[in-house]
Protein backbone atom coordinates (compact mmCIF):
# COMPACT_ATOMS: atom_id res chain seq x y z
CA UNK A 1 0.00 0.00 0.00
CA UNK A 2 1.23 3.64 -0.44
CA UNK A 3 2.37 5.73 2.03
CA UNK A 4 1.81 9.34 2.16
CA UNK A 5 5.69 11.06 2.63
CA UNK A 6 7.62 7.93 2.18
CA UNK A 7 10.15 7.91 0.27
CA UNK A 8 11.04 4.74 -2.67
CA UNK A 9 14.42 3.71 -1.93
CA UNK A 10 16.63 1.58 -4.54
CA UNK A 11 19.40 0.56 -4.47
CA UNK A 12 21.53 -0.62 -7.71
CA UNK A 13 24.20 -2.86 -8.30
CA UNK A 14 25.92 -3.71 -11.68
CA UNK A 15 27.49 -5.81 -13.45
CA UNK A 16 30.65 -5.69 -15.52
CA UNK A 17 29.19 -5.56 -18.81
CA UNK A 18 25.67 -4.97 -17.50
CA UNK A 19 22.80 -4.47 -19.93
CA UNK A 20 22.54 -0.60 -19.96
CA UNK A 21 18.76 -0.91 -21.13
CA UNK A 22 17.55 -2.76 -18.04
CA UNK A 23 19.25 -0.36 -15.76
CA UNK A 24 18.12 2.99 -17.72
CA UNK A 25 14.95 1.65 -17.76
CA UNK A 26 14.59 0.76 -14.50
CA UNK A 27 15.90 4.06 -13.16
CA UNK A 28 13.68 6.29 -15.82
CA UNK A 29 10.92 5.05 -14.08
CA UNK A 30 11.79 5.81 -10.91
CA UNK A 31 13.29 9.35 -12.04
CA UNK A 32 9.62 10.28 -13.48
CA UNK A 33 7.79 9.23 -10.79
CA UNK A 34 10.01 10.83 -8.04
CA UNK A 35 8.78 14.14 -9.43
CA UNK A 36 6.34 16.54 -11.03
CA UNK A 37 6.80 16.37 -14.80
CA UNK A 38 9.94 15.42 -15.87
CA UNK A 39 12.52 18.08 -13.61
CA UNK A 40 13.75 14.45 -12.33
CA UNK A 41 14.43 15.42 -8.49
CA UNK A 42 14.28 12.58 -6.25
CA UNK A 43 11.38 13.74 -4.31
CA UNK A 44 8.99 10.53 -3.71
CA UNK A 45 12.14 8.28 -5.34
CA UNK A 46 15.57 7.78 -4.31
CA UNK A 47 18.57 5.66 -5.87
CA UNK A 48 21.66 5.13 -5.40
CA UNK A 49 24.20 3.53 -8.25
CA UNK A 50 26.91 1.61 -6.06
CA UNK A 51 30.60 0.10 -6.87
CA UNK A 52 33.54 -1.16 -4.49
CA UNK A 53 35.39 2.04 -3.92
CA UNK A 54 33.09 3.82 -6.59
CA UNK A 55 34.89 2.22 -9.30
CA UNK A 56 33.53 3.09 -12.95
CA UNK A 57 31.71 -0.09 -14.22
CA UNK A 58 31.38 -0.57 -18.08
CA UNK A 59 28.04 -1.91 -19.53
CA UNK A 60 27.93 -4.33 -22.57
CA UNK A 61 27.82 -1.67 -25.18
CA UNK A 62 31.05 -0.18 -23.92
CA UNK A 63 29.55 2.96 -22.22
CA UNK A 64 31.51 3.21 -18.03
CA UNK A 65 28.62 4.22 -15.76
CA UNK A 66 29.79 6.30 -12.93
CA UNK A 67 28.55 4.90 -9.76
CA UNK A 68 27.05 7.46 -7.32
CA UNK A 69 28.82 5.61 -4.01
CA UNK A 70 30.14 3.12 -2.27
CA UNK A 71 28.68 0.17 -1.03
CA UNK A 72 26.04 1.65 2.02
CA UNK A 73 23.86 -0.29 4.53
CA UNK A 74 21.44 -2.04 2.12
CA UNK A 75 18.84 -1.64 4.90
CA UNK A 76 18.53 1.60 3.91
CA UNK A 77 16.98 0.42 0.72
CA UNK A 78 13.44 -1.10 -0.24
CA UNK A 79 14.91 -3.19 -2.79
CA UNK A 80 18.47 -3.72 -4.32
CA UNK A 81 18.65 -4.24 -7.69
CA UNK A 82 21.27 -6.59 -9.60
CA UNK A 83 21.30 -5.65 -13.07
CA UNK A 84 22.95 -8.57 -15.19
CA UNK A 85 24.50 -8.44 -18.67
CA UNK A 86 27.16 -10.34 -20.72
CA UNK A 87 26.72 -14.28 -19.63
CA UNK A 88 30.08 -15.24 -22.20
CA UNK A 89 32.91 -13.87 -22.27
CA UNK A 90 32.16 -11.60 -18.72
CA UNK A 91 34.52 -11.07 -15.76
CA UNK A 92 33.40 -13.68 -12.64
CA UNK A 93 31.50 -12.44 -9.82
CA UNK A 94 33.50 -9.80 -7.81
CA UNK A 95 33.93 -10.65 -4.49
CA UNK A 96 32.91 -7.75 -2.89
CA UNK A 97 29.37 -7.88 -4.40
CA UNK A 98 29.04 -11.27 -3.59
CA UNK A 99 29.89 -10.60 0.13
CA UNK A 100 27.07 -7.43 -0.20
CA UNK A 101 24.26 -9.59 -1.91
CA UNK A 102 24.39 -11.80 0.79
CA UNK A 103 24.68 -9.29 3.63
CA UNK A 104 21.41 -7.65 2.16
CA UNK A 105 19.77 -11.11 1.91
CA UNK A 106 20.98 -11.55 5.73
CA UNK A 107 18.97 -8.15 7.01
CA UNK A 108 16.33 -9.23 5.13
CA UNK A 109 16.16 -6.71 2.31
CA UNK A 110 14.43 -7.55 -1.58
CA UNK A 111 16.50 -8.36 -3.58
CA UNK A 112 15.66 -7.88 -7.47
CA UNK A 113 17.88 -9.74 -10.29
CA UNK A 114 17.00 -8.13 -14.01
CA UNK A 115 18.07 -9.01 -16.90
CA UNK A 116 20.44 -12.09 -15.81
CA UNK A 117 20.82 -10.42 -12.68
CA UNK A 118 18.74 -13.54 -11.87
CA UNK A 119 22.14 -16.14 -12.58
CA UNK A 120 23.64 -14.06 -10.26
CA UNK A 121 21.11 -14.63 -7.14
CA UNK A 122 21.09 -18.42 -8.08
CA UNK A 123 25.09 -18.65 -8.18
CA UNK A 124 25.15 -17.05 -4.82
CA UNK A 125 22.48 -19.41 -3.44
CA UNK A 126 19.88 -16.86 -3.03
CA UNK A 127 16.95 -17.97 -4.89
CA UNK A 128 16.61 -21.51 -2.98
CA UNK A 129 12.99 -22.66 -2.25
CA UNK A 130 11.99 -19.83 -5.05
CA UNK A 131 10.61 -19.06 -8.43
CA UNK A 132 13.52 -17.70 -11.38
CA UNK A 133 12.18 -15.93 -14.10
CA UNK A 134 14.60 -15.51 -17.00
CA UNK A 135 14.18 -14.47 -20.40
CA UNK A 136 13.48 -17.17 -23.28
CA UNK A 137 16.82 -16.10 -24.92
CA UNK A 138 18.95 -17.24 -22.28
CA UNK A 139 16.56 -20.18 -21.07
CA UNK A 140 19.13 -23.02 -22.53
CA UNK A 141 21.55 -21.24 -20.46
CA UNK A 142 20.00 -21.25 -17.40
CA UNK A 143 19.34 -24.94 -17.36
CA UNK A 144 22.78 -25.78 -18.47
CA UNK A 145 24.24 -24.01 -15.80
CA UNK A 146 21.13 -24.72 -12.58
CA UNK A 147 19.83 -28.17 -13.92
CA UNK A 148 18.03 -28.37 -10.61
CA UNK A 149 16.31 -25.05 -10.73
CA UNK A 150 13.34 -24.67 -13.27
CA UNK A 151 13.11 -21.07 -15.13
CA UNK A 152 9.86 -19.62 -15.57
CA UNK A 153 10.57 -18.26 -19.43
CA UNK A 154 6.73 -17.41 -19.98
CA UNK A 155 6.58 -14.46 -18.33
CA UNK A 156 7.93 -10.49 -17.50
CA UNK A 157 8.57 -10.96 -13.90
CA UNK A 158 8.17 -13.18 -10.75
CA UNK A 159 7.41 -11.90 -7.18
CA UNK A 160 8.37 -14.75 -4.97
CA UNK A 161 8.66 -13.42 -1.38
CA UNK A 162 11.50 -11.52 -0.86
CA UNK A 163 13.10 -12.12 -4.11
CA UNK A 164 12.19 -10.49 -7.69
CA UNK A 165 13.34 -11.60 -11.20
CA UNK A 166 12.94 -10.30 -14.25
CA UNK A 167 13.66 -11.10 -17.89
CA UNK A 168 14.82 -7.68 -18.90
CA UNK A 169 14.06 -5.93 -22.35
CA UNK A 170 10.71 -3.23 -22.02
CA UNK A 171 9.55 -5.95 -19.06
CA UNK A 172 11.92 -3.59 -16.95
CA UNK A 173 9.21 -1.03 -16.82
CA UNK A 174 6.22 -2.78 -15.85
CA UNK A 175 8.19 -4.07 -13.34
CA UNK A 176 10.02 -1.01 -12.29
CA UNK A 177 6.12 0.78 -12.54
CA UNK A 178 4.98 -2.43 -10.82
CA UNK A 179 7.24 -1.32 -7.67
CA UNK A 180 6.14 2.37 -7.79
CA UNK A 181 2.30 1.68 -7.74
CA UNK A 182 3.17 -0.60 -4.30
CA UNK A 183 4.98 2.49 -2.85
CA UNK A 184 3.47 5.63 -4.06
CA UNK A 185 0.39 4.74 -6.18
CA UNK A 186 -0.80 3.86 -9.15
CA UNK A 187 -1.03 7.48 -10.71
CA UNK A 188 2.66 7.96 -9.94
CA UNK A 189 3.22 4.76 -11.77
CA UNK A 190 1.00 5.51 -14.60
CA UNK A 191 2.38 9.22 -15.01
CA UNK A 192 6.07 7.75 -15.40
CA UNK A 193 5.01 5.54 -18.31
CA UNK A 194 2.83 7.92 -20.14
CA UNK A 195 6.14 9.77 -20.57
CA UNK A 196 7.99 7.19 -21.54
CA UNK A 197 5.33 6.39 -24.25
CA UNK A 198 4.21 3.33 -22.61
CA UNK A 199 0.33 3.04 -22.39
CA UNK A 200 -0.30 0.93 -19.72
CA UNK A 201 1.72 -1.64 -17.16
CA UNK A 202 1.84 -4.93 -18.22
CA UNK A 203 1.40 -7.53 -15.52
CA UNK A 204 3.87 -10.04 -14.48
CA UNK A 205 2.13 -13.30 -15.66
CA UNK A 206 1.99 -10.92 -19.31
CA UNK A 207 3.68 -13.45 -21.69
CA UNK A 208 7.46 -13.00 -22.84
CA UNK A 209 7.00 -11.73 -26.35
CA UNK A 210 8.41 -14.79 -27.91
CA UNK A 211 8.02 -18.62 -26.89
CA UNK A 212 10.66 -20.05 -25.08
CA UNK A 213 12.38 -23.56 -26.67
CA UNK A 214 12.91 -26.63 -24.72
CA UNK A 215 16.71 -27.62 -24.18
CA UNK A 216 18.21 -31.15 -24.62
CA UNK A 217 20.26 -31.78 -21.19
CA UNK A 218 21.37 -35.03 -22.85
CA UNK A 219 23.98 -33.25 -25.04
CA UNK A 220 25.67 -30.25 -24.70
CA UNK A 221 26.31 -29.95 -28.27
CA UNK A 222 23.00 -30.04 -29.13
CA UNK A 223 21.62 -27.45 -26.76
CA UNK A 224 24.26 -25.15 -27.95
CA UNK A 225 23.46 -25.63 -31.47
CA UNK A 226 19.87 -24.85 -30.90
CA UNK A 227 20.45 -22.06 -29.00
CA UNK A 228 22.56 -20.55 -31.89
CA UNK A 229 19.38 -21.06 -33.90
CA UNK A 230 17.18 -19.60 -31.74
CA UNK A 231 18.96 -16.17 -31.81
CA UNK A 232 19.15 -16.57 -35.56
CA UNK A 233 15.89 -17.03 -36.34
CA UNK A 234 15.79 -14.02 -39.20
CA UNK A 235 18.81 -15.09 -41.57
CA UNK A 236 19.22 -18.89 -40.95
CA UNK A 237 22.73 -20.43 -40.03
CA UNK A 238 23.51 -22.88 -42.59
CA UNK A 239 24.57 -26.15 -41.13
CA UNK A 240 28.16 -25.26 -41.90
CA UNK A 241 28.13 -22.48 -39.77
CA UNK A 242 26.37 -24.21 -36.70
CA UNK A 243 29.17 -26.82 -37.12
CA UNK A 244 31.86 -24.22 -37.29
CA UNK A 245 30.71 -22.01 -34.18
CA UNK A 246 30.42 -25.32 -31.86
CA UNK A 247 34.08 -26.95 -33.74
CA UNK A 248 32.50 -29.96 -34.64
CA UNK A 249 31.85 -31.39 -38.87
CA UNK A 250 29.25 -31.06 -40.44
CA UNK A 251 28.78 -34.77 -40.07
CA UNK A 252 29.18 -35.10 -36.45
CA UNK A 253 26.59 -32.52 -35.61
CA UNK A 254 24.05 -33.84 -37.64
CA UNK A 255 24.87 -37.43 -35.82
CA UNK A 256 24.26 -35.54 -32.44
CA UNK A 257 20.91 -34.46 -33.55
CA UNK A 258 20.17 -38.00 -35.02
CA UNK A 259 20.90 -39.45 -31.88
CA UNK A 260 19.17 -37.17 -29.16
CA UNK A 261 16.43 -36.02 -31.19
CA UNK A 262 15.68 -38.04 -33.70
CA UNK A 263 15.82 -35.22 -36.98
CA UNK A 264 18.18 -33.90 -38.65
CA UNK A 265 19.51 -30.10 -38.08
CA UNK A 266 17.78 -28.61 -40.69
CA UNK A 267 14.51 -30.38 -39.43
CA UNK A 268 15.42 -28.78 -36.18
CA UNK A 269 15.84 -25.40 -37.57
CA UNK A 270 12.78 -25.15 -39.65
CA UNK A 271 10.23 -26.88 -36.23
CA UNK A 272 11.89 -23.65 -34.34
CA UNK A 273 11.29 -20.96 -36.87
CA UNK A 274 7.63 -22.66 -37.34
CA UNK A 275 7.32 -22.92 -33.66
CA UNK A 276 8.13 -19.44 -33.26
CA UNK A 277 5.61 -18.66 -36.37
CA UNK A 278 2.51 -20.10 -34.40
CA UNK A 279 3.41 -17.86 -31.67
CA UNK A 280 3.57 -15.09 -33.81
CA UNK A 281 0.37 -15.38 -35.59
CA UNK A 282 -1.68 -15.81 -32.14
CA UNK A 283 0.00 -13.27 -30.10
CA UNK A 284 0.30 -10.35 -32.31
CA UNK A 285 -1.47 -8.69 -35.43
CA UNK A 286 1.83 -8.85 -37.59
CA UNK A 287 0.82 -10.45 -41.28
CA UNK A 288 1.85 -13.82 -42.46
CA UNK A 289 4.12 -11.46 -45.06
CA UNK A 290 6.20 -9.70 -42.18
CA UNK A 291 6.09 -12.82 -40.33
CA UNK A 292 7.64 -14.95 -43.13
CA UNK A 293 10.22 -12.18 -43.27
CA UNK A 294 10.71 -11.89 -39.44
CA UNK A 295 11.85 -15.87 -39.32
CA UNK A 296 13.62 -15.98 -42.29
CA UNK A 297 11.60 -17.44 -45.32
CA UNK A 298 12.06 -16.66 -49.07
CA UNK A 299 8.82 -15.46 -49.14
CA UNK A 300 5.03 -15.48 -47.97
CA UNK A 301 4.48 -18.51 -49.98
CA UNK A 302 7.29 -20.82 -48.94
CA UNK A 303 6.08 -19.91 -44.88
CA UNK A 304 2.71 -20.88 -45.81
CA UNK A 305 3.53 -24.63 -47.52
CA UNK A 306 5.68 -24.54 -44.61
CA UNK A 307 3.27 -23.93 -42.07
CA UNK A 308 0.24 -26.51 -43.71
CA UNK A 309 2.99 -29.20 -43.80
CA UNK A 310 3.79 -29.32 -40.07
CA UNK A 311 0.69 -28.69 -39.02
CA UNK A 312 -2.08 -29.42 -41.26
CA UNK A 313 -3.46 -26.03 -41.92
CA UNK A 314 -2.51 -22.37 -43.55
CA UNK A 315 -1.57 -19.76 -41.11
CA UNK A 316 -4.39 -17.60 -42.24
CA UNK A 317 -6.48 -20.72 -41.07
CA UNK A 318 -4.49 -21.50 -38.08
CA UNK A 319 -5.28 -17.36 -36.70
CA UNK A 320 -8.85 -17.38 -37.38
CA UNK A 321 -8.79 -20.80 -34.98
CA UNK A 322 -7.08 -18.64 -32.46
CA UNK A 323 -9.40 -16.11 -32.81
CA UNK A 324 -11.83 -18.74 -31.65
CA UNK A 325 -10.09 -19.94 -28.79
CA UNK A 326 -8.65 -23.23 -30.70
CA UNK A 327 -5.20 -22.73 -31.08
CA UNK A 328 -4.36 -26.61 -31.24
CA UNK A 329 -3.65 -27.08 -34.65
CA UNK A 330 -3.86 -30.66 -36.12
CA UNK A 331 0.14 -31.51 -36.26
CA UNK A 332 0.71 -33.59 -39.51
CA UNK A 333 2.65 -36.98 -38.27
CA UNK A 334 6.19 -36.93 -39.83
CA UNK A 335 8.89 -39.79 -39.31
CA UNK A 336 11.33 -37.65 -36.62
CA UNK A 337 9.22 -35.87 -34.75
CA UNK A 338 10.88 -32.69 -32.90
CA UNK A 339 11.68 -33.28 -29.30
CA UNK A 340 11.10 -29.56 -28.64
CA UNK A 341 7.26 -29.52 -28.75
CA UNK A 342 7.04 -32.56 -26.45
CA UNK A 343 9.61 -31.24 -23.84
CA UNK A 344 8.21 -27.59 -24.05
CA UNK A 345 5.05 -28.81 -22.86
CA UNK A 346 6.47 -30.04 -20.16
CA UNK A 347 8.25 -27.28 -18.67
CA UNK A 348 5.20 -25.36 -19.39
CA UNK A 349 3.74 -27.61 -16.95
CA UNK A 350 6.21 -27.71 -14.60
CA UNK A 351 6.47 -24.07 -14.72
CA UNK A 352 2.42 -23.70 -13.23
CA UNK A 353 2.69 -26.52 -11.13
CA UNK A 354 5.23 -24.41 -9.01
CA UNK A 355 2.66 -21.34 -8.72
CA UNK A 356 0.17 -23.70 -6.70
């Protein structure tokens, strides 16, 4: 509930090679609801930007944020923030944010991972006993790395007690508006967005704007290879490239695929981009013509045979079912079928069971 004269407190923490999106975001909303207009004085809101010794931390697009202080009490804060970036090819964990995460878990203090702030709150044993969201894009990674936790990739953001994830991207917002509603009201909340030319918060259960993929823990290889496809789902590796990026022939990785899922790559590629098609034409308005383009297909034509071949009917056919409220298309039986749609279904599940 609001309260009159109180002040939002936040505390942030980042990264090396944070994603500067998720913490701009986060912080815009907060600046435009601390005050009237947009003169950004920290009047209802207050933040702090810390570093060990106020040390200049660089974000993934190369731009050094200059933290505001030190490391102070976090029980001075409502919520500290962890704002993740770069999962390759990032420094480790320093130590002296490890040692302040946990002291603010110790006195008791929310603690909110965005972006893949979230790996960081599971790799310092923080999120035990609790809900993860993370983004579809790094969903394969997650599992590879917790195979004991299960992400929640179908949504913005999970409030589990005293611990908040979120999967980054414009989610930041409704999260970060989310927070100032709780504090200072709904009409701060919704004043902070209509400047930043967002209509409305989105709600945490709002689905991720894409469909998460399920991940093979049987083989490494595999996973890796279909995550490289995932995130090139608009001009399609060739198989040659997949093979090059994980060091492996041609023919080995299609022998991987063979034997832990039954299809070749190229049958792998093409149930993803369709996968992610069907998503497409029952969450948003795009047409089949911008869709075809968004995923990578020659042309409108070559999406729609496609489409009908997988799963037994023309996307045009398959929307107006979804319209309806039947969006289980008739799915054509083929001799390997794709693991994915099987598994996804079941982390689906697995992903509402844990909200009982």
């Amino acid at each position: 509930m609001a309260q009159p004269g109180r002040k939002l407190k936040v505390g942030f923490v980042l990264m090396p090679k944070f994603t500067l999106t998720a913490f701009s975001t986060f912080l815009d909303v907060l600046r435009l609801a601390a005050d009237e207009g947009d003169l950004s004085r920290p009047i209802a809101c207050a933040w702090e930007v810390m570093s060990p010794q106020r040390r200049p931390v660089r974000s993934s697009c190369g731009i050094d944020i200059q933290p505001s202080s030190d490391f102070v009490d976090p029980k001075t804060f409502d919520y500290v923030v962890i704002v993740g970036g770069l999962l390759h090819g990032a420094h480790g964990l320093p130590p002296e944010i490890a040692q302040y995460l946990r002291a603010a878990a110790q006195a008791g203090v929310k603690l909110i991972g965005v972006c893949t702030g979230s790996f960081v709150l599971c790799r310092l044993g923080l999120m035990t006993d609790r809900k993860c969201c993370v983004s579809w894009y790094h969903y394969r990674d997650f599992l590879e790395e917790f195979p004991d936790l299960v992400p929640i990739a179908d949504r913005l953001y999970v409030i589990d007690q005293d611990r908040i994830t979120c999967s980054g991207g414009a989610g930041v917002a409704d999260l970060a508006a989310h927070l100032v509603s709780d504090h200072l009201g709904p009409a701060q909340a919704y004043k902070a967005l209509h400047i930043l030319l967002v209509e409305r918060p989105r709600p945490g259960d709002t689905a991720q704007p894409a469909p998460f993929v399920a991940a093979t823990k049987d083989d490494h290889l595999v996973s890796r290879a279909l995550l490289l496809m995932e995130q090139n789902l608009m001009e399609p590796l060739s198989v040659q490239d997949l093979a090059g990026a994980l060091s492996l022939s041609v023919r080995q990785l299609e022998r991987h695929f063979r034997n832990h899922l039954g299809e070749s790559p190229q049958e792998s590629y093409m149930a993803l981009r369709l996968k992610h098609a069907r998503w497409m034409l029952e969450h948003s308005a795009l047409p089949s013509v911008l869709i075809a383009a968004e995923l990578g297909f020659s042309d409108s034509s070559h999406f729609g045979r496609s489409f009908k071949a997988r799963y037994g009917m023309t996307p045009a056919q398959f929307r107006q079912m979804s319209r309806h409220g039947d969006t289980k298309p008739v799915r054509r039986p083929s001799a390997h079928a794709y693991a994915g749609d099987n598994v996804d279904r079941r982390v689906f599940d697995q992903n509402h069971e844990s909200d009982a």
